[in-house]
N, C-alpha and C. Protein backbone atom coordinates (compact mmCIF):
# COMPACT_ATOMS: atom_id res chain seq x y z
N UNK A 1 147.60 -56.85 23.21
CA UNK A 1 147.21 -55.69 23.97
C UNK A 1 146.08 -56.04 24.94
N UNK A 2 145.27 -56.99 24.24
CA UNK A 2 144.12 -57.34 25.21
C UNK A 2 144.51 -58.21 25.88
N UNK A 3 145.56 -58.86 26.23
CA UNK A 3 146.14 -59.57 27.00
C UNK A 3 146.81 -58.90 28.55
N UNK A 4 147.35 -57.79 27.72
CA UNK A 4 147.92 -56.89 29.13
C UNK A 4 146.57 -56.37 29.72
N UNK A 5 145.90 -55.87 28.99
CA UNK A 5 145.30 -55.16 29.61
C UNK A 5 144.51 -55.71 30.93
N UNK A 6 144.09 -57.05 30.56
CA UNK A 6 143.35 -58.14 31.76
C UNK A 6 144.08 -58.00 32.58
N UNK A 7 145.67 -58.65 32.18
CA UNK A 7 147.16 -58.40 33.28
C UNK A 7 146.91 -57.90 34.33
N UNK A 8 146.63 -56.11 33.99
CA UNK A 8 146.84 -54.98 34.67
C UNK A 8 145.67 -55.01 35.28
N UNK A 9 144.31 -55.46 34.88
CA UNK A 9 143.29 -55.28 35.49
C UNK A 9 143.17 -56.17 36.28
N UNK A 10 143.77 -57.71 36.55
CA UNK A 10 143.96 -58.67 37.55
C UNK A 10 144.58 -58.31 38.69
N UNK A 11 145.66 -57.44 38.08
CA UNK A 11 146.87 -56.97 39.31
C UNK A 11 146.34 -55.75 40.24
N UNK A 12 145.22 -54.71 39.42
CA UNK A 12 144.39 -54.02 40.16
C UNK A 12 143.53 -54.34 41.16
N UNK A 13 142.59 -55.78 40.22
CA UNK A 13 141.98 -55.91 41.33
C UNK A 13 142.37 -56.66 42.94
N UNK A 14 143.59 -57.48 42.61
CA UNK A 14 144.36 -57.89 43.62
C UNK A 14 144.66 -56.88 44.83
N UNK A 15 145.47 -55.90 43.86
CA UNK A 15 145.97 -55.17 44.80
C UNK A 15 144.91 -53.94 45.73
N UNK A 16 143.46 -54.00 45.01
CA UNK A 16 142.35 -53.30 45.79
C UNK A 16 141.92 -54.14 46.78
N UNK A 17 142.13 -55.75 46.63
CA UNK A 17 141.66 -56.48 47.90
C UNK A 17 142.18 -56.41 49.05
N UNK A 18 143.64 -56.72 48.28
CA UNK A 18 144.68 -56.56 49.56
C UNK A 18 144.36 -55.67 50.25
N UNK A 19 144.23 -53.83 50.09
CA UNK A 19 143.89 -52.98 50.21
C UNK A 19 142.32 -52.82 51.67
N UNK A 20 141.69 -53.65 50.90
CA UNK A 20 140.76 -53.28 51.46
C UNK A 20 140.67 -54.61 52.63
N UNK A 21 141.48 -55.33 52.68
CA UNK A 21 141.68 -57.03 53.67
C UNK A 21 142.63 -56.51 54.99
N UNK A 22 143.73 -55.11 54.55
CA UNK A 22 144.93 -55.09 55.55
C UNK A 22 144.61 -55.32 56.40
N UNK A 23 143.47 -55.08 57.12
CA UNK A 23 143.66 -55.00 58.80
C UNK A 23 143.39 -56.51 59.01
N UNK A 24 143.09 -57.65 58.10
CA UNK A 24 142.33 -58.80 58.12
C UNK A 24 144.30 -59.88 58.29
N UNK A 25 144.48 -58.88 57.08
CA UNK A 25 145.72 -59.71 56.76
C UNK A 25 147.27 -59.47 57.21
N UNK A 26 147.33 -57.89 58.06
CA UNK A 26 148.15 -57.92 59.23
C UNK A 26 147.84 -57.42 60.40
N UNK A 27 148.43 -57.92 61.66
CA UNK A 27 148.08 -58.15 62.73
C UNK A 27 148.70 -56.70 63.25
N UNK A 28 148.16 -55.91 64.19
CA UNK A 28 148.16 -54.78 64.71
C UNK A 28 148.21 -54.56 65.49
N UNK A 29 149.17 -53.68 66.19
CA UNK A 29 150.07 -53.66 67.56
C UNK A 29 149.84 -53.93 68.43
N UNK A 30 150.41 -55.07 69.31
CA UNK A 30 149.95 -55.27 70.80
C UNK A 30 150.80 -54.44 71.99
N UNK A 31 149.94 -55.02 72.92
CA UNK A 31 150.58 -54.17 74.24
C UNK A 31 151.84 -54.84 74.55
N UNK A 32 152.22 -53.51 74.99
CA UNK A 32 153.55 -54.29 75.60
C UNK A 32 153.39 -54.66 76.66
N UNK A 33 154.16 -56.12 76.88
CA UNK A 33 154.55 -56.98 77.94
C UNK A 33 155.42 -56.75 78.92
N UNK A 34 156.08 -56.51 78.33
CA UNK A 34 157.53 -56.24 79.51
C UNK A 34 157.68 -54.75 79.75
N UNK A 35 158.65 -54.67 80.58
CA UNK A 35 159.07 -53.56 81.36
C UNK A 35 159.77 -52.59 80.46
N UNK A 36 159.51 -51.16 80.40
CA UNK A 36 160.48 -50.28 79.47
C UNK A 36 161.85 -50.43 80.19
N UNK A 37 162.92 -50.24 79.28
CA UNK A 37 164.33 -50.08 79.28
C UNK A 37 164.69 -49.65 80.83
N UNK A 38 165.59 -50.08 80.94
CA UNK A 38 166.15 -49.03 81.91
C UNK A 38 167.07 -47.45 81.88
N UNK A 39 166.70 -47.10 80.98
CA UNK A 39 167.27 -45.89 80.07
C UNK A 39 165.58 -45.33 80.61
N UNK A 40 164.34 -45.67 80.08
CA UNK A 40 163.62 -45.06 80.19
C UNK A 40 162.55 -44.73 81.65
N UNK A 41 162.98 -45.55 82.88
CA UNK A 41 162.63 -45.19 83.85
C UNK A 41 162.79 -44.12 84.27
N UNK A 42 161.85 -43.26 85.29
CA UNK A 42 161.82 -41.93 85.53
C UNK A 42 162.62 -42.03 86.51
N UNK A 43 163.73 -40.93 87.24
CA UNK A 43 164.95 -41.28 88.34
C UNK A 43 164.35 -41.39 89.41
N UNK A 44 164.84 -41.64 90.40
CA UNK A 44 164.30 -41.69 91.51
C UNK A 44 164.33 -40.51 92.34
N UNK A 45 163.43 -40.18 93.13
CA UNK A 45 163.76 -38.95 93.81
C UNK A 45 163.55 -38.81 95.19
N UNK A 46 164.14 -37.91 95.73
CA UNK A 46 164.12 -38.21 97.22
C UNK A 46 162.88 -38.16 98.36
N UNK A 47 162.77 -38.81 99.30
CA UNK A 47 161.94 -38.81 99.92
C UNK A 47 161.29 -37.53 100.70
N UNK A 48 160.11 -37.18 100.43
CA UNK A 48 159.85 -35.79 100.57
C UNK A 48 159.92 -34.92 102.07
N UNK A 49 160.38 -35.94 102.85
CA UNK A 49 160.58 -35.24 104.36
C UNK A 49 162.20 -35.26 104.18
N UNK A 50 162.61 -35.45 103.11
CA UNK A 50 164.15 -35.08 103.00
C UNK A 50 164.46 -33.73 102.34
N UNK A 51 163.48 -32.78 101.66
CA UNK A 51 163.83 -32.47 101.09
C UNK A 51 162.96 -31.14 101.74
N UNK A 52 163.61 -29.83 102.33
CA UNK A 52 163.33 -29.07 103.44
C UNK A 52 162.08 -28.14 102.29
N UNK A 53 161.51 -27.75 102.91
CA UNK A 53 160.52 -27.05 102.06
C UNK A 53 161.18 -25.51 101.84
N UNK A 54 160.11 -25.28 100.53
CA UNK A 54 160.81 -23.83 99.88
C UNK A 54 160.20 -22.92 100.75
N UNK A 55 160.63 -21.74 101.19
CA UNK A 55 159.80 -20.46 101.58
C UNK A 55 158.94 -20.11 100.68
N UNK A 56 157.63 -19.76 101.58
CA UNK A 56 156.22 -19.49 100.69
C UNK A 56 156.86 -18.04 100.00
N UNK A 57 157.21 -17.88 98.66
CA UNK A 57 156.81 -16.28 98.06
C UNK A 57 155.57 -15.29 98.39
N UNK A 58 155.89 -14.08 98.33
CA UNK A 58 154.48 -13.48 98.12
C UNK A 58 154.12 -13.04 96.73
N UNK A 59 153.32 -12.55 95.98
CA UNK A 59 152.93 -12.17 95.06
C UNK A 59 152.61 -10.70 95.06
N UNK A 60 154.73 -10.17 94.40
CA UNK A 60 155.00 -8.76 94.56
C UNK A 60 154.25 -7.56 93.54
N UNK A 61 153.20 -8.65 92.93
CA UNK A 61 152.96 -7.83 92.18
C UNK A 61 151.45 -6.90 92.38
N UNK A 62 151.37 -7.46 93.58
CA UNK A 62 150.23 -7.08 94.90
C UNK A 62 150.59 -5.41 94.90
N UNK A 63 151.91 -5.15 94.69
CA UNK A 63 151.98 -3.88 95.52
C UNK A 63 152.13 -2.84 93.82
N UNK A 64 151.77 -1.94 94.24
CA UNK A 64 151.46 -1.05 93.03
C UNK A 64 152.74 -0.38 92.47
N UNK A 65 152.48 -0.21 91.18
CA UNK A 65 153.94 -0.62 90.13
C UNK A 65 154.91 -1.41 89.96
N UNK A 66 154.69 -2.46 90.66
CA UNK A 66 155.49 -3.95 90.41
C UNK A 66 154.30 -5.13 89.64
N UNK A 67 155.13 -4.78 88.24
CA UNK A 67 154.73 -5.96 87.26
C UNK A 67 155.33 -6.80 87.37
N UNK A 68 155.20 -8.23 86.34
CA UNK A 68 156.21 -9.39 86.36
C UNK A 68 157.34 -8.87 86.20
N UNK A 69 157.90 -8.11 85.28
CA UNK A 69 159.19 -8.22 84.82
C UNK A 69 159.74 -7.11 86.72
N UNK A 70 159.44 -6.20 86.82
CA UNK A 70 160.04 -6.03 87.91
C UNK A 70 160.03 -7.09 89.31
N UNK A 71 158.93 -8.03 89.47
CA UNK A 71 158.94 -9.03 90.25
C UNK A 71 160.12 -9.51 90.24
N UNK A 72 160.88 -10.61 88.98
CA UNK A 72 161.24 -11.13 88.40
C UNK A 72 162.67 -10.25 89.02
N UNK A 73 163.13 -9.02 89.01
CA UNK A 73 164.48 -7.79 88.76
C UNK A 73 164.80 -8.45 90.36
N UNK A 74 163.15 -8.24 90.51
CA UNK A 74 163.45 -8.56 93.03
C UNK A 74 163.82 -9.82 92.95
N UNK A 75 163.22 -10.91 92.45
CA UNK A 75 163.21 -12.27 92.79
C UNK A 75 164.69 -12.82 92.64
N UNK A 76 165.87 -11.81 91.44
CA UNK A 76 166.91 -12.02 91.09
C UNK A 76 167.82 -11.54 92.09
N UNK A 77 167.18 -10.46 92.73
CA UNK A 77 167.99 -10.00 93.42
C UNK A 77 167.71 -10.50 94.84
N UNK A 78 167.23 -11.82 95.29
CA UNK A 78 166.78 -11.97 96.32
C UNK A 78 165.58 -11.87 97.20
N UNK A 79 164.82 -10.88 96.74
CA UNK A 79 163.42 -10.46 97.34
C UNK A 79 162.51 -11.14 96.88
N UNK A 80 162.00 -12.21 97.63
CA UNK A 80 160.70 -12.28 96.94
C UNK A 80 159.12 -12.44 98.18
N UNK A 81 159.57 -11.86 99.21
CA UNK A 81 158.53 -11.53 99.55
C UNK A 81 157.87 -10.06 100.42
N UNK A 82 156.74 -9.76 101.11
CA UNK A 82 156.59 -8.36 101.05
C UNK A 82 157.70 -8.23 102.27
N UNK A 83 157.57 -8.91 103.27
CA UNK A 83 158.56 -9.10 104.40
C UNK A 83 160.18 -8.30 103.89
N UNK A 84 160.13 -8.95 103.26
CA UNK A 84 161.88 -9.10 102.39
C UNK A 84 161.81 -7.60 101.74
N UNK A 85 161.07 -7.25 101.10
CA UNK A 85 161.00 -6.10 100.59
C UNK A 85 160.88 -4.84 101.82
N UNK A 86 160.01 -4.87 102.44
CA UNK A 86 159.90 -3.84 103.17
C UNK A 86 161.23 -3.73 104.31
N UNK A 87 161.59 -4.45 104.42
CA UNK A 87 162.79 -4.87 105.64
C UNK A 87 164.82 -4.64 104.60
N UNK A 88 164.72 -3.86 103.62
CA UNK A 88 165.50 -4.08 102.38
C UNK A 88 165.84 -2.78 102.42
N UNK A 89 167.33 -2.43 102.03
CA UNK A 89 168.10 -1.15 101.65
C UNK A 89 167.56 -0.66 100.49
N UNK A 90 166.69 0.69 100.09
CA UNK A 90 166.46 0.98 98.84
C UNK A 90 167.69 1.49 98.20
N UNK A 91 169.08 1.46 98.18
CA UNK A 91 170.05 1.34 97.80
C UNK A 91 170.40 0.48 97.34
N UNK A 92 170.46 -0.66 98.10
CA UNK A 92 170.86 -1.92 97.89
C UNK A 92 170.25 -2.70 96.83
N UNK A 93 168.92 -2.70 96.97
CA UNK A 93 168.03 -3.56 96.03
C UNK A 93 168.28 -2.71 94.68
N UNK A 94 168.31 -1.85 94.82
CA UNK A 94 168.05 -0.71 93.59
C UNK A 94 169.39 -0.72 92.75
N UNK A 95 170.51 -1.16 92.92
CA UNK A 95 171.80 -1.26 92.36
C UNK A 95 171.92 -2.93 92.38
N UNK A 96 171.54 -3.49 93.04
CA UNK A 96 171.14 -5.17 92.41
C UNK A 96 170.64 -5.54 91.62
N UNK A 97 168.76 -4.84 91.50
CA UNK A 97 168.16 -5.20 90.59
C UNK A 97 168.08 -3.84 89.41
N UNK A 98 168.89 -3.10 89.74
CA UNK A 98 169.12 -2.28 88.17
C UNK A 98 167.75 -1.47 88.02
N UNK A 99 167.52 -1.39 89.40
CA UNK A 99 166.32 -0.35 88.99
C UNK A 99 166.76 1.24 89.90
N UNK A 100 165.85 2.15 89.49
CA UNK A 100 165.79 3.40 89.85
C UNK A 100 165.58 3.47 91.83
N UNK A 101 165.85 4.06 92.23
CA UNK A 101 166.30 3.86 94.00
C UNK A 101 164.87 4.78 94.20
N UNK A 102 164.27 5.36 93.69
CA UNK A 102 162.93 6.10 94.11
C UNK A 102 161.95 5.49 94.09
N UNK A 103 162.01 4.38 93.24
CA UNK A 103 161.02 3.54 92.50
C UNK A 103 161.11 2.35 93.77
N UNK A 104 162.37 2.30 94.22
CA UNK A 104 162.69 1.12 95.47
C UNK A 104 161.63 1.59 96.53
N UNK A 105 162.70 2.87 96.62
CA UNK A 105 161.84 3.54 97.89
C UNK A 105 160.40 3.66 98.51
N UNK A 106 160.04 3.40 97.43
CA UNK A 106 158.10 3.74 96.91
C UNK A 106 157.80 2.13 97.41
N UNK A 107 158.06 1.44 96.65
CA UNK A 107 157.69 0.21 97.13
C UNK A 107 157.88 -0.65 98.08
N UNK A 108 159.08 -0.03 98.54
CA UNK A 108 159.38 -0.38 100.18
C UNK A 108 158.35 0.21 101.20
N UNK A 109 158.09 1.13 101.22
CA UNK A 109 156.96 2.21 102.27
C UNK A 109 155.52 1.01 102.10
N UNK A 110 155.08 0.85 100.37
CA UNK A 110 153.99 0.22 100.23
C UNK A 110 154.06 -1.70 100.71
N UNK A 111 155.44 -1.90 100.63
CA UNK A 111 155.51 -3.41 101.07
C UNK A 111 155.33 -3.95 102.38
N UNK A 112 155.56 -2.39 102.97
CA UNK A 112 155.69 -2.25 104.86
C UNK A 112 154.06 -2.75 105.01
N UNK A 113 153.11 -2.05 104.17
CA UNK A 113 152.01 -2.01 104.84
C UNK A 113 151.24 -3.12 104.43
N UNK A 114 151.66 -4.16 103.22
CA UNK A 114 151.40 -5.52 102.99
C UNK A 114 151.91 -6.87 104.25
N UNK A 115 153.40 -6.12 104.58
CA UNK A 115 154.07 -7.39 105.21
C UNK A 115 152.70 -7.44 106.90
């Protein structure tokens, strides 16, 4: 019994050295050298005088009772700026974007005096 027991207490203390040596006794990640995959390159993209610029939006939510989510109803339906809005069928927009045609109406009069 007193034989194992040293055993176990040899193999402890071994295995606390090891323990406490790892970083001594394995070597820990280097940089990479070479080039990532070609799977992982970012694509290429086009040269930026190729690629026509977006129309500036306005920020419809300037005009009173247009929150995001109604922004969002115009922006679907095409409108997204005060220009666009005020210059717009309150019929039209109002059966596009699924809203109430009074509620169009209102914000068309108020978009006039933003554009």
């Amino acid at each position: 019994m007193k034989k194992l027991f040293k055993l176990l207490t040899l193999i402890a203390f071994a295995a606390g050295l090891a323990w406490l040596l790892r970083d001594q006794l394995v070597p820990g990640p280097t940089a990479p050298t070479s080039h990532p995959p070609p799977f992982r390159t970012p694509p290429e993209r086009p040269h930026p005088a190729a690629v026509p610029p977006a129309p500036a939006a306005d920020d419809l939510t300037r005009v009173n009772g247009i929150g995001p989510v109604y922004a969002g109803k115009l922006a679907a339906a095409g409108i997204t700026t005060f220009r666009d809005l005020a210059g717009a069928d309150a019929d039209r927009v109002a059966a596009q974007a699924g809203l109430p045609r009074d509620r169009v109406a209102d914000w068309i009069g108020k978009a006039a005096d933003l554009a």
